[in-house]
PDB file of N, CA and C in Angstrom:
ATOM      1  N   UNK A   1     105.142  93.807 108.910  1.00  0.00           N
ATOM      2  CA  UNK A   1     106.499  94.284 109.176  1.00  0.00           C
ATOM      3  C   UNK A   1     107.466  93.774 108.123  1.00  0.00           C
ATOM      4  N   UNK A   2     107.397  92.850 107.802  1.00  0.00           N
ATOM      5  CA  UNK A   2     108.282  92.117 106.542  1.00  0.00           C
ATOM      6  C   UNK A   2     108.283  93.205 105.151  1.00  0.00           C
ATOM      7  N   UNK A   3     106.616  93.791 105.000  1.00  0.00           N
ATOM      8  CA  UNK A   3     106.945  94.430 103.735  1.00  0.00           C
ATOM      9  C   UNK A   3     107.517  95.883 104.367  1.00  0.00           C
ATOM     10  N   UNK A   4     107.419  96.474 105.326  1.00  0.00           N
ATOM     11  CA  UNK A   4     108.099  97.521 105.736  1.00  0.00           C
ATOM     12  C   UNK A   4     109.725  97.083 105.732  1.00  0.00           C
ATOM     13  N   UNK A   5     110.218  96.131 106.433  1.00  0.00           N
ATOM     14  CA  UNK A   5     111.604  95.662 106.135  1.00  0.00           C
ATOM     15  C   UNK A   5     111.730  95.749 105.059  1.00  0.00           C
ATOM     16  N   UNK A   6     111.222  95.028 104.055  1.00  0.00           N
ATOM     17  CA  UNK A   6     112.293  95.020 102.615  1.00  0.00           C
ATOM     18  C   UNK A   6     111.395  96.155 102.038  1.00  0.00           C
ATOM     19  N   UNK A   7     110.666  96.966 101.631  1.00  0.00           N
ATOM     20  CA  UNK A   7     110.536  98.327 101.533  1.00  0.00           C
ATOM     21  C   UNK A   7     109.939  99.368 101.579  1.00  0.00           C
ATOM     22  N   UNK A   8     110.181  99.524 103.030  1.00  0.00           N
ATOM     23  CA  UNK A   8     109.817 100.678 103.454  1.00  0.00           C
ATOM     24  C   UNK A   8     110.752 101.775 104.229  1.00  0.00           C
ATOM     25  N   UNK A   9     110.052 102.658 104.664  1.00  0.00           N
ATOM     26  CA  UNK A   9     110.965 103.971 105.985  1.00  0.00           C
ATOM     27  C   UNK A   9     110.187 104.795 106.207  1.00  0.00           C
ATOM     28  N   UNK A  10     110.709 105.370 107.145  1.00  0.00           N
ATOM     29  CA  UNK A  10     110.290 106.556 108.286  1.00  0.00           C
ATOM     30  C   UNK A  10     110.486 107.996 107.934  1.00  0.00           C
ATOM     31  N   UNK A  11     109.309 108.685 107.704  1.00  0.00           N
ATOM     32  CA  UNK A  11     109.710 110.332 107.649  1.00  0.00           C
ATOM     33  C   UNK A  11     109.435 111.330 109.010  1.00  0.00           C
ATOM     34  N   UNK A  12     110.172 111.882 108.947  1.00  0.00           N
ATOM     35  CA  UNK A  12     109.710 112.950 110.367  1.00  0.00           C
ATOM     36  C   UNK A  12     110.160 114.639 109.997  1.00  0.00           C
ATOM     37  N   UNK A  13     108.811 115.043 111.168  1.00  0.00           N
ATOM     38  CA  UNK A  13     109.351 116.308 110.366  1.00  0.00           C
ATOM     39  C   UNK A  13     109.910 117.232 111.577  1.00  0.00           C
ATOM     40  N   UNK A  14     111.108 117.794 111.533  1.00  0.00           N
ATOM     41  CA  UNK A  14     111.767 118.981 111.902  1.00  0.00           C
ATOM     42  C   UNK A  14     111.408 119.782 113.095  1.00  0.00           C
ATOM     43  N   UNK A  15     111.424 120.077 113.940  1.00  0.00           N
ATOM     44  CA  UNK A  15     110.660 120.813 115.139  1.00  0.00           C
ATOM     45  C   UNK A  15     111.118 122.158 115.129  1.00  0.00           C
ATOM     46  N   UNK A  16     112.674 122.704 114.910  1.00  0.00           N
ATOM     47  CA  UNK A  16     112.822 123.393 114.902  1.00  0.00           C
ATOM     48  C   UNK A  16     113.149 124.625 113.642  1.00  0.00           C
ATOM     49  N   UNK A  17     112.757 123.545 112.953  1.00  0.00           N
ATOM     50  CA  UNK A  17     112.524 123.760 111.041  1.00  0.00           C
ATOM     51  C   UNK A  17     111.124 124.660 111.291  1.00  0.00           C
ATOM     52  N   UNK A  18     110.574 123.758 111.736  1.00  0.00           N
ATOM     53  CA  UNK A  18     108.372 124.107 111.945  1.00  0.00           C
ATOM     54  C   UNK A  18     108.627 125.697 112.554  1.00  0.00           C
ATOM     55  N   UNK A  19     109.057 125.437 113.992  1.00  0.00           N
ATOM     56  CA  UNK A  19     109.375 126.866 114.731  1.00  0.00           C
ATOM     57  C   UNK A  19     110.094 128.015 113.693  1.00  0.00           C
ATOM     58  N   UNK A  20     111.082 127.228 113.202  1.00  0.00           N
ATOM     59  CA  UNK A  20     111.583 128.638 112.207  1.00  0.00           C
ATOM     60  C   UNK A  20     110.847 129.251 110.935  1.00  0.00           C
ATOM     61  N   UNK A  21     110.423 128.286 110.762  1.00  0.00           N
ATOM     62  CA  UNK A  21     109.489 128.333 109.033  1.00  0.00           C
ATOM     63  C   UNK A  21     108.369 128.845 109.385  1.00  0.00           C
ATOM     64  N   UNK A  22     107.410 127.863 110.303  1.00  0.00           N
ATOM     65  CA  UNK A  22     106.111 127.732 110.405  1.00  0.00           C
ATOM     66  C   UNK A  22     104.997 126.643 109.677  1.00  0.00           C
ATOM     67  N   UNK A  23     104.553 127.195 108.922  1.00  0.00           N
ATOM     68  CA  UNK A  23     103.415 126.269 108.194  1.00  0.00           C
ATOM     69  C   UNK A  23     103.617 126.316 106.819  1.00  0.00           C
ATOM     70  N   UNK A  24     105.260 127.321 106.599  1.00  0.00           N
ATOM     71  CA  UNK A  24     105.789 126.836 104.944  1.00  0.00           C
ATOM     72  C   UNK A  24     106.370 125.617 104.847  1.00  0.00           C
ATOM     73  N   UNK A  25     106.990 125.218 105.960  1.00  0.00           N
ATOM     74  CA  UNK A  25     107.475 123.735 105.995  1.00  0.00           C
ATOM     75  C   UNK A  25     106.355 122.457 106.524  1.00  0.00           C
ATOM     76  N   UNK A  26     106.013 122.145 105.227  1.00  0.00           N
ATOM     77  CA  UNK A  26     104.865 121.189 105.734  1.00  0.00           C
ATOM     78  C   UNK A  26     105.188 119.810 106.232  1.00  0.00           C
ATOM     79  N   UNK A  27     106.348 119.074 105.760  1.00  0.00           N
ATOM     80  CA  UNK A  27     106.677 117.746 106.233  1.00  0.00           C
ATOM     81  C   UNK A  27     105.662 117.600 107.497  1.00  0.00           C
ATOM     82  N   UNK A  28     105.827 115.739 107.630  1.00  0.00           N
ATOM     83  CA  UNK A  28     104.756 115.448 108.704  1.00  0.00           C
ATOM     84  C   UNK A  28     105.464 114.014 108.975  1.00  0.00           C
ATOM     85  N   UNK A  29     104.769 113.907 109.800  1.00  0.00           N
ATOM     86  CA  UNK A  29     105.124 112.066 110.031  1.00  0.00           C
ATOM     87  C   UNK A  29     104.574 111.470 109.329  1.00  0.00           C
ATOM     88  N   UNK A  30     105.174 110.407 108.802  1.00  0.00           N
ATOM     89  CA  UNK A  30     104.765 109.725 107.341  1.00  0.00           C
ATOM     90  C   UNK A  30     105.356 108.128 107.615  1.00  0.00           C
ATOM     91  N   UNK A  31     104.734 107.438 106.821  1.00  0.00           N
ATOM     92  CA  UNK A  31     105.632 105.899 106.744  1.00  0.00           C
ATOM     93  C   UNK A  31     105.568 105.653 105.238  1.00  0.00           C
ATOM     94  N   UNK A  32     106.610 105.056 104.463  1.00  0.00           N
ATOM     95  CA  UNK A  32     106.319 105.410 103.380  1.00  0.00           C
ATOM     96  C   UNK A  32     106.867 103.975 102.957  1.00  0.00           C
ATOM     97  N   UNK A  33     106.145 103.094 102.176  1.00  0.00           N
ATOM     98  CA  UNK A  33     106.131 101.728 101.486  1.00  0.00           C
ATOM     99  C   UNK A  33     106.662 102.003  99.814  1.00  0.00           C
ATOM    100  N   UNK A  34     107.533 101.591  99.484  1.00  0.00           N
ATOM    101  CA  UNK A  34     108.083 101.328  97.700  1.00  0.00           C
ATOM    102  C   UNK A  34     107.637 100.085  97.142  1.00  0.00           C
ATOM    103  N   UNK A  35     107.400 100.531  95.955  1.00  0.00           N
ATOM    104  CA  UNK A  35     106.664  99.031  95.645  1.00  0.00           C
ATOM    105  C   UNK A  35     107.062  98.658  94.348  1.00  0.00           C
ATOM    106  N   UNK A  36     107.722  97.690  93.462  1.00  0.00           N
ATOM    107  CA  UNK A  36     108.214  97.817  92.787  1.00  0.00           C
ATOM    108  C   UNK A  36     107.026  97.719  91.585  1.00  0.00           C
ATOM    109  N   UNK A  37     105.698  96.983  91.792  1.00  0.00           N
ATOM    110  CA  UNK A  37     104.844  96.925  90.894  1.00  0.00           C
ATOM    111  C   UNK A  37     103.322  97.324  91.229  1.00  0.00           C
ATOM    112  N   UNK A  38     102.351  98.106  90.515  1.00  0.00           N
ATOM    113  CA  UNK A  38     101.198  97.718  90.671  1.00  0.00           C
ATOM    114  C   UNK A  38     100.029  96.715  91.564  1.00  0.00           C
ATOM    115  N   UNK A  39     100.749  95.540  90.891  1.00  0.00           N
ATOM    116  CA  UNK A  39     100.183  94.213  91.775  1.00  0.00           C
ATOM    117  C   UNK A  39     100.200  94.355  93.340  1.00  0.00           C
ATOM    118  N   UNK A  40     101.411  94.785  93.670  1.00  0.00           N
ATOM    119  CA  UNK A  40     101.448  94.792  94.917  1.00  0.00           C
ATOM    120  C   UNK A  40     100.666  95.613  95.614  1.00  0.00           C
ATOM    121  N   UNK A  41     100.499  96.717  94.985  1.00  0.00           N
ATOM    122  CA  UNK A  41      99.573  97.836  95.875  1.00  0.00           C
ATOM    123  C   UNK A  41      98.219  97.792  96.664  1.00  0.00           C
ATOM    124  N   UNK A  42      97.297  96.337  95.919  1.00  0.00           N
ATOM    125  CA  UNK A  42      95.962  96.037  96.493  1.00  0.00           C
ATOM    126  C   UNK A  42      96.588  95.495  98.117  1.00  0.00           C
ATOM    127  N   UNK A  43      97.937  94.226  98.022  1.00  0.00           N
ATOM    128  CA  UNK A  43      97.714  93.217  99.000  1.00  0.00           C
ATOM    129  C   UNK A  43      98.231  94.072 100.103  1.00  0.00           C
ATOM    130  N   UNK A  44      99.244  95.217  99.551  1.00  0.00           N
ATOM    131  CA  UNK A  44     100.024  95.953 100.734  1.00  0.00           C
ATOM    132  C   UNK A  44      98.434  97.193 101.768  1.00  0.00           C
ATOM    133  N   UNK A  45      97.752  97.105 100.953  1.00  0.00           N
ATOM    134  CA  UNK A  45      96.366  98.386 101.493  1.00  0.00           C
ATOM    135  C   UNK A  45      95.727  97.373 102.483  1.00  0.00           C
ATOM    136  N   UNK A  46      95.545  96.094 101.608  1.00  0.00           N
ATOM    137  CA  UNK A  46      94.445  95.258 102.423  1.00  0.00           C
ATOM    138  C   UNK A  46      95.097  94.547 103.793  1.00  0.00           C
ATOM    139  N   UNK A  47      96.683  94.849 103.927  1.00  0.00           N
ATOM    140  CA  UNK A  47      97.618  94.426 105.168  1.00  0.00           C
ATOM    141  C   UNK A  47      97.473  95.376 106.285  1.00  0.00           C
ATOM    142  N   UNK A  48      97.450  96.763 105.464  1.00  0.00           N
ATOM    143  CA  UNK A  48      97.408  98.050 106.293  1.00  0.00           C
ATOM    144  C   UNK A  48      96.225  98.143 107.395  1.00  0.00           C
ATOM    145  N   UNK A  49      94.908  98.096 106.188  1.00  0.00           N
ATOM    146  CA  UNK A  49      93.559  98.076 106.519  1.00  0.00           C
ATOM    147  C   UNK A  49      93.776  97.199 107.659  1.00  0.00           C
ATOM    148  N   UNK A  50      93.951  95.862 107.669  1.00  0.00           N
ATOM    149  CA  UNK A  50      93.977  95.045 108.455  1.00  0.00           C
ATOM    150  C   UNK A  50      94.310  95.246 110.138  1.00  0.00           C
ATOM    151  N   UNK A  51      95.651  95.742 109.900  1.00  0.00           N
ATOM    152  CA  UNK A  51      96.468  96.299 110.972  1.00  0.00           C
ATOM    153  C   UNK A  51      95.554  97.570 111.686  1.00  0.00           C
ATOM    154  N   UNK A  52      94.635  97.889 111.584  1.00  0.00           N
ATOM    155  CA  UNK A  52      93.667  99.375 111.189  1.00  0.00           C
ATOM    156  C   UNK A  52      94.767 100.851 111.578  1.00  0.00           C
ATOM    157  N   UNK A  53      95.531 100.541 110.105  1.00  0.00           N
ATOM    158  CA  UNK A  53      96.090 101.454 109.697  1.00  0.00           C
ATOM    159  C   UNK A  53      95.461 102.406 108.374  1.00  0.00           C
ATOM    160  N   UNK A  54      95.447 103.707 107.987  1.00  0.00           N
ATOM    161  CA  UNK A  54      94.950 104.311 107.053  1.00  0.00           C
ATOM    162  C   UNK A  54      95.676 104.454 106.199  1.00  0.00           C
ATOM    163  N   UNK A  55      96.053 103.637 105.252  1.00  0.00           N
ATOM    164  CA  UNK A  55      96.596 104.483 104.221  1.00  0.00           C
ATOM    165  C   UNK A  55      96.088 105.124 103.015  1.00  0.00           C
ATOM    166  N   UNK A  56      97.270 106.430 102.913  1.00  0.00           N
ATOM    167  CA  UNK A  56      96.936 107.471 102.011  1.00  0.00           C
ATOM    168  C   UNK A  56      96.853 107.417 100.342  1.00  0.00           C
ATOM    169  N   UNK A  57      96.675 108.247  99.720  1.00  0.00           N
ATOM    170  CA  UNK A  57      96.935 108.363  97.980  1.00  0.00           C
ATOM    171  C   UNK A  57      98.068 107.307  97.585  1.00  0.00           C
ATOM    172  N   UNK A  58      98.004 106.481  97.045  1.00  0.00           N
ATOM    173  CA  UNK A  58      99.827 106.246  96.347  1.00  0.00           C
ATOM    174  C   UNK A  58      99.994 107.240  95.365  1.00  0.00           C
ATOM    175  N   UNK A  59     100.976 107.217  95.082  1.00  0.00           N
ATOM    176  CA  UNK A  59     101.844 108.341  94.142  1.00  0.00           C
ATOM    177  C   UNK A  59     102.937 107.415  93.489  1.00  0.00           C
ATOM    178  N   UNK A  60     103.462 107.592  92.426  1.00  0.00           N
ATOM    179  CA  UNK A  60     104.513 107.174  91.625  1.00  0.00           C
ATOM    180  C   UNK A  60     105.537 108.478  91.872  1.00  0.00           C
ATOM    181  N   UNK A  61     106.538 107.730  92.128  1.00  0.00           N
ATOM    182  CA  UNK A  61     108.357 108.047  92.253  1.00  0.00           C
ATOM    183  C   UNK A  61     108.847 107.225  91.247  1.00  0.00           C
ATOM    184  N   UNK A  62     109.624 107.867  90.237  1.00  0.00           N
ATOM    185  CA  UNK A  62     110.116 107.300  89.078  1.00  0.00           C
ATOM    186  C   UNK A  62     109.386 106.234  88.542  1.00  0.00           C
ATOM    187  N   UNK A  63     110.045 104.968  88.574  1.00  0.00           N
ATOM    188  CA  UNK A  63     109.686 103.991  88.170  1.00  0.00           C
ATOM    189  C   UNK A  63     108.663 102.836  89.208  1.00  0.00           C
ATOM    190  N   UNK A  64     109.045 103.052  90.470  1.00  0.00           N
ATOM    191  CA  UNK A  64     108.277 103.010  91.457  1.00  0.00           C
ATOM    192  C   UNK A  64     107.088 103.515  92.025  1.00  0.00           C
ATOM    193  N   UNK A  65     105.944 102.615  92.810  1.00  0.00           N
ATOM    194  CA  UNK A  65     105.293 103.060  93.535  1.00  0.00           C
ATOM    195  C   UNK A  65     105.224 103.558  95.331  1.00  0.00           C
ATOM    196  N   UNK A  66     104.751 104.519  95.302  1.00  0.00           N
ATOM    197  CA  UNK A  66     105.022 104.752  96.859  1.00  0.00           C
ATOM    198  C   UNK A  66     103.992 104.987  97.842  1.00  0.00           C
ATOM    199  N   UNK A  67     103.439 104.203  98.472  1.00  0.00           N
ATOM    200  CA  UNK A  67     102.164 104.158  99.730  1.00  0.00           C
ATOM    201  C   UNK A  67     102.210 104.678 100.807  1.00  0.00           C
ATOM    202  N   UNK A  68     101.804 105.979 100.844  1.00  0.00           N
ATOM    203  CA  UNK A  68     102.113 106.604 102.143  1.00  0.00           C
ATOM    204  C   UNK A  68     101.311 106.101 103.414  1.00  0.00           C
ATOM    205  N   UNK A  69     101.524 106.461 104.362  1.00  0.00           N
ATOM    206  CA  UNK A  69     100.764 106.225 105.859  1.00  0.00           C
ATOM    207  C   UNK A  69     101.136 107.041 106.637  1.00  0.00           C
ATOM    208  N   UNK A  70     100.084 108.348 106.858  1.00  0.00           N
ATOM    209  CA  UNK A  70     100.414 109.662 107.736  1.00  0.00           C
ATOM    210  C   UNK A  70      99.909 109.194 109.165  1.00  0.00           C
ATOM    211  N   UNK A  71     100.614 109.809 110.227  1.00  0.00           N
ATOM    212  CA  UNK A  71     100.010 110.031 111.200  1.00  0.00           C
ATOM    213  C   UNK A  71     101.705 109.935 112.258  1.00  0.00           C
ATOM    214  N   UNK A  72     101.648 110.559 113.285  1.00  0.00           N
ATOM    215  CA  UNK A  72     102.751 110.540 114.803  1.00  0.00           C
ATOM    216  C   UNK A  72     102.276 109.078 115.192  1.00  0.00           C
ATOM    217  N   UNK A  73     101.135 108.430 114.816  1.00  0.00           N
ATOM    218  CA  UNK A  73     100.965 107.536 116.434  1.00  0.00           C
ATOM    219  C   UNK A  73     101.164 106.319 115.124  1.00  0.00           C
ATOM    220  N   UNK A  74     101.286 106.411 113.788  1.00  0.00           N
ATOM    221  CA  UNK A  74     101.374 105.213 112.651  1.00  0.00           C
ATOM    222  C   UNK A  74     103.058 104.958 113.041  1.00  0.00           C
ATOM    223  N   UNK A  75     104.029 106.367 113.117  1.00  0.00           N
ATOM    224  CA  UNK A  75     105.395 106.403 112.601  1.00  0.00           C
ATOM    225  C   UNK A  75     105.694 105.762 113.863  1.00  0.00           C
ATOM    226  N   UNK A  76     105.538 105.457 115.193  1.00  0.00           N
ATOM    227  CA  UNK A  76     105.729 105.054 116.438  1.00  0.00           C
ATOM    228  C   UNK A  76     105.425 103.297 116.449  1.00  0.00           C
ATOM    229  N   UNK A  77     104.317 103.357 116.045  1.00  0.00           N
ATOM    230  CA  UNK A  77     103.597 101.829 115.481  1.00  0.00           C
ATOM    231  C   UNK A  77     104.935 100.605 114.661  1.00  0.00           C
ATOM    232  N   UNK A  78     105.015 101.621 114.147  1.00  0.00           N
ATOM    233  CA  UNK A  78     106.175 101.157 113.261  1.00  0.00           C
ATOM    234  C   UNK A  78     107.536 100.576 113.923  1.00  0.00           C
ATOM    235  N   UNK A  79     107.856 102.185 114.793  1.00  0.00           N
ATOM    236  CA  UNK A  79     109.180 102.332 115.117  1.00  0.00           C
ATOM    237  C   UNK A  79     109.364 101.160 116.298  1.00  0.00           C
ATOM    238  N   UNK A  80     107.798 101.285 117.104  1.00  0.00           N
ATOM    239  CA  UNK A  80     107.978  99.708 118.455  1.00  0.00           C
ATOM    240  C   UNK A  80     108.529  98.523 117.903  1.00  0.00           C
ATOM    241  N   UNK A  81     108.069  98.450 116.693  1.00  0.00           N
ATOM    242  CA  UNK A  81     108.024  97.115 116.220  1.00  0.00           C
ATOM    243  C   UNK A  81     109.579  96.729 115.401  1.00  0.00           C
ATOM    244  N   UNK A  82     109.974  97.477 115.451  1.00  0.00           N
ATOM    245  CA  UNK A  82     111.448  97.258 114.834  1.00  0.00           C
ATOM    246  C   UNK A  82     112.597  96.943 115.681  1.00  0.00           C
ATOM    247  N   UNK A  83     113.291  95.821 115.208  1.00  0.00           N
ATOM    248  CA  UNK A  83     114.431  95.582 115.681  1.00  0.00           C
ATOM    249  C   UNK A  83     114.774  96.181 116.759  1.00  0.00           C
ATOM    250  N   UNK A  84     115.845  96.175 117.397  1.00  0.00           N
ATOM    251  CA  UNK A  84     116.269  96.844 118.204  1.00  0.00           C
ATOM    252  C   UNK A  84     117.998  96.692 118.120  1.00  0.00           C
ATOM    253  N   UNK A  85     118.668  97.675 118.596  1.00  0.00           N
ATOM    254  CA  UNK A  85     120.712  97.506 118.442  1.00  0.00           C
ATOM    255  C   UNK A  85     120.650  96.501 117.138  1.00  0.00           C
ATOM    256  N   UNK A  86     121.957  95.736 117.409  1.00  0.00           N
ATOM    257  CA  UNK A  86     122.430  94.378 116.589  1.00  0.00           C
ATOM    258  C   UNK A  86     121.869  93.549 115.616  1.00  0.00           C
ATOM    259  N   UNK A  87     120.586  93.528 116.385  1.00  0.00           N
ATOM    260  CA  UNK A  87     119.693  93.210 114.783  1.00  0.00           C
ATOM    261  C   UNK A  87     119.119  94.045 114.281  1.00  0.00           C
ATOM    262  N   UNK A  88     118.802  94.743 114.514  1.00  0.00           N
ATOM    263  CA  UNK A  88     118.108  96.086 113.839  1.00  0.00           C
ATOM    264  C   UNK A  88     118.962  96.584 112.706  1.00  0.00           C
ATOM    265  N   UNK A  89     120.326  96.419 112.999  1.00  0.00           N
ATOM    266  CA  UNK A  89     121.247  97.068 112.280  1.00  0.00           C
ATOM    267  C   UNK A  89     121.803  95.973 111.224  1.00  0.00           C
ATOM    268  N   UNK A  90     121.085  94.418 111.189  1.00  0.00           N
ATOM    269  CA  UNK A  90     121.687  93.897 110.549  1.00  0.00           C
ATOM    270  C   UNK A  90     120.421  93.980 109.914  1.00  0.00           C
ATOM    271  N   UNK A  91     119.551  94.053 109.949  1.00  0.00           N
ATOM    272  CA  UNK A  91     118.507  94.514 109.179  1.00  0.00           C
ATOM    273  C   UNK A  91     118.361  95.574 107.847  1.00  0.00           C
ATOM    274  N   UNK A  92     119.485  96.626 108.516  1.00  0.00           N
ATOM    275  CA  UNK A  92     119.322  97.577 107.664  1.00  0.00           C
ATOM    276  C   UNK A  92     118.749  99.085 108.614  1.00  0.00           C
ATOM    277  N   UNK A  93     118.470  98.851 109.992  1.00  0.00           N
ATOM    278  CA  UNK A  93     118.290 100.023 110.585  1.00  0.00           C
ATOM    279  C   UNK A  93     118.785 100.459 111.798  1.00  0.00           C
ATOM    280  N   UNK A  94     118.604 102.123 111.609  1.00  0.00           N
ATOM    281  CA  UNK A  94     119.310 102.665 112.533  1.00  0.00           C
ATOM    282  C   UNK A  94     118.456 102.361 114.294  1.00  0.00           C
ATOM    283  N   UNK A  95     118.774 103.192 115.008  1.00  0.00           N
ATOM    284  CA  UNK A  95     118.166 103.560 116.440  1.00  0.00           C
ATOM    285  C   UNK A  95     116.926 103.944 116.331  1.00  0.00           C
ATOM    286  N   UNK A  96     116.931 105.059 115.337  1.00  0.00           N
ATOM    287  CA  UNK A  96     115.489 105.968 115.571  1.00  0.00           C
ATOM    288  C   UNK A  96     114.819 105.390 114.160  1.00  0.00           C
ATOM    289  N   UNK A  97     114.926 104.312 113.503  1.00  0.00           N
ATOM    290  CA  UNK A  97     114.184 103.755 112.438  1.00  0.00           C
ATOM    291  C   UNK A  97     114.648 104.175 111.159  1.00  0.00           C
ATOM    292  N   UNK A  98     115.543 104.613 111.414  1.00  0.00           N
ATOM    293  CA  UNK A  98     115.966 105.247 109.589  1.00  0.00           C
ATOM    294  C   UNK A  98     116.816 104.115 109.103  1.00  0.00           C
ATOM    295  N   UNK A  99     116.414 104.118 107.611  1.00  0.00           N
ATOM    296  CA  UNK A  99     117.447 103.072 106.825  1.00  0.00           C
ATOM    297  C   UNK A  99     118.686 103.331 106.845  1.00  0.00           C
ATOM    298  N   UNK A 100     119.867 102.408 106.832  1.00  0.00           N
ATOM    299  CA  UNK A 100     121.195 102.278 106.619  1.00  0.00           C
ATOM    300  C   UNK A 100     121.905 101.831 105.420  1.00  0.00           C
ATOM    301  N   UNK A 101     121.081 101.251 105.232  1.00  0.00           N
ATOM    302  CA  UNK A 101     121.301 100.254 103.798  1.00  0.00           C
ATOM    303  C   UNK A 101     120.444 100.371 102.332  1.00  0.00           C
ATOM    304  N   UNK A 102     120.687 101.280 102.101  1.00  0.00           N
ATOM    305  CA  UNK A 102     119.307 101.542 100.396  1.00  0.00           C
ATOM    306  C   UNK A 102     119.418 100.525  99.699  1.00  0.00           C
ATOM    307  N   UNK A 103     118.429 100.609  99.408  1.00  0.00           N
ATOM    308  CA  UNK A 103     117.771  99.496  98.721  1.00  0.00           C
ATOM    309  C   UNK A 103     118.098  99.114  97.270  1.00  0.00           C
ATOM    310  N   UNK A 104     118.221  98.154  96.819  1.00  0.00           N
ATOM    311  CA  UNK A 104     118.960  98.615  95.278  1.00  0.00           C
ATOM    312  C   UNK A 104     117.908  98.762  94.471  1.00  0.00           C
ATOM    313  N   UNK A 105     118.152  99.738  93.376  1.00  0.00           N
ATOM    314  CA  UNK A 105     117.172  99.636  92.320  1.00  0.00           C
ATOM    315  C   UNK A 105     116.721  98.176  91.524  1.00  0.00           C
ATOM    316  N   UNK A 106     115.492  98.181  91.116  1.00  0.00           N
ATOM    317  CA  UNK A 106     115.495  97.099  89.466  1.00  0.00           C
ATOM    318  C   UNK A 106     116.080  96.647  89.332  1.00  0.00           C
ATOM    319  N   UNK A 107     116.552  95.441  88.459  1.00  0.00           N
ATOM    320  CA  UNK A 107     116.886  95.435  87.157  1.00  0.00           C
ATOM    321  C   UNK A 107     116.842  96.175  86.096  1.00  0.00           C
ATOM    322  N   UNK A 108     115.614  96.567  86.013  1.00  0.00           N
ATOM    323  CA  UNK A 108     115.095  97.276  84.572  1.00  0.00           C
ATOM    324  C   UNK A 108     115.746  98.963  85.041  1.00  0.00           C
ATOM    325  N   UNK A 109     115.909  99.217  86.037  1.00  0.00           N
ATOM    326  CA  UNK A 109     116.581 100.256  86.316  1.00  0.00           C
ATOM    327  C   UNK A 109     117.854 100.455  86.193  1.00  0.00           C
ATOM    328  N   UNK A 110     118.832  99.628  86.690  1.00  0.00           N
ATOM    329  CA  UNK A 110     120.284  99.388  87.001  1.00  0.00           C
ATOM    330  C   UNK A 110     120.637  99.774  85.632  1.00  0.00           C
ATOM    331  N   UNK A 111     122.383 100.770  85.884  1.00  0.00           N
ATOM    332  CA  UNK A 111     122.722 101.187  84.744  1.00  0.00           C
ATOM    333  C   UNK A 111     123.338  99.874  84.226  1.00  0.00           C
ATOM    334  N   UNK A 112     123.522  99.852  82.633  1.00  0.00           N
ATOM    335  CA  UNK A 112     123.778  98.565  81.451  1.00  0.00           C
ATOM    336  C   UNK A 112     125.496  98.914  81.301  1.00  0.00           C
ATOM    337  N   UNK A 113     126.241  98.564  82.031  1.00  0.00           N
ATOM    338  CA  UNK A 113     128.214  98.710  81.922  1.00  0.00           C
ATOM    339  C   UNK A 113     128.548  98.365  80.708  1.00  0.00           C
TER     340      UNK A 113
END
């Protein structure tokens, strides 16, 4: 839960998006981990594994890495375990698990004033 606190979040997908679209709108329930380096990617899989969670492909987002974890019953897993009101929110999250507070980029990212 610590590396989900400092970086991770919650995707969900749309119900009445699905009903209107169908199966062009693919979103899904997702949990999705940022990682600022490489290194991290073995210890964050072998935490997952642990938890006997599955996680998916990583993928690179910009300069970042990103570790997905599909599933309704992963994004719930998650969501029990989080904060709740007052601290939750001093945390950085909402009610239904969404971030409040983004995360700041890098260093090596941050624009040079």
């Amino acid at each position: 839960m610590t590396w989900f606190e400092r970086c991770g979040y919650l995707r969900r997908y749309d119900p009445e998006r699905r009903a209107r679209e169908g199966q062009g709108y693919k979103k899904g329930f997702e949990v999705r981990f940022v990682l600022e380096s490489k290194a991290a990617l073995p210890v964050l899989r072998r935490l997952l594994t642990a938890a006997e969670l599955r996680p998916g492909k990583p993928f690179r987002k910009h300069r970042r890495i990103v570790q997905p974890v599909y599933g309704a019953k992963t994004v719930e897993w998650f969501e029990s375990r989080l904060p709740k009101g007052r601290e939750g929110a001093k945390r950085g999250f909402g009610a239904a698990g969404q971030r409040l507070i983004r995360r700041r980029p890098a260093a090596r990212e941050r624009p040079i004033a």
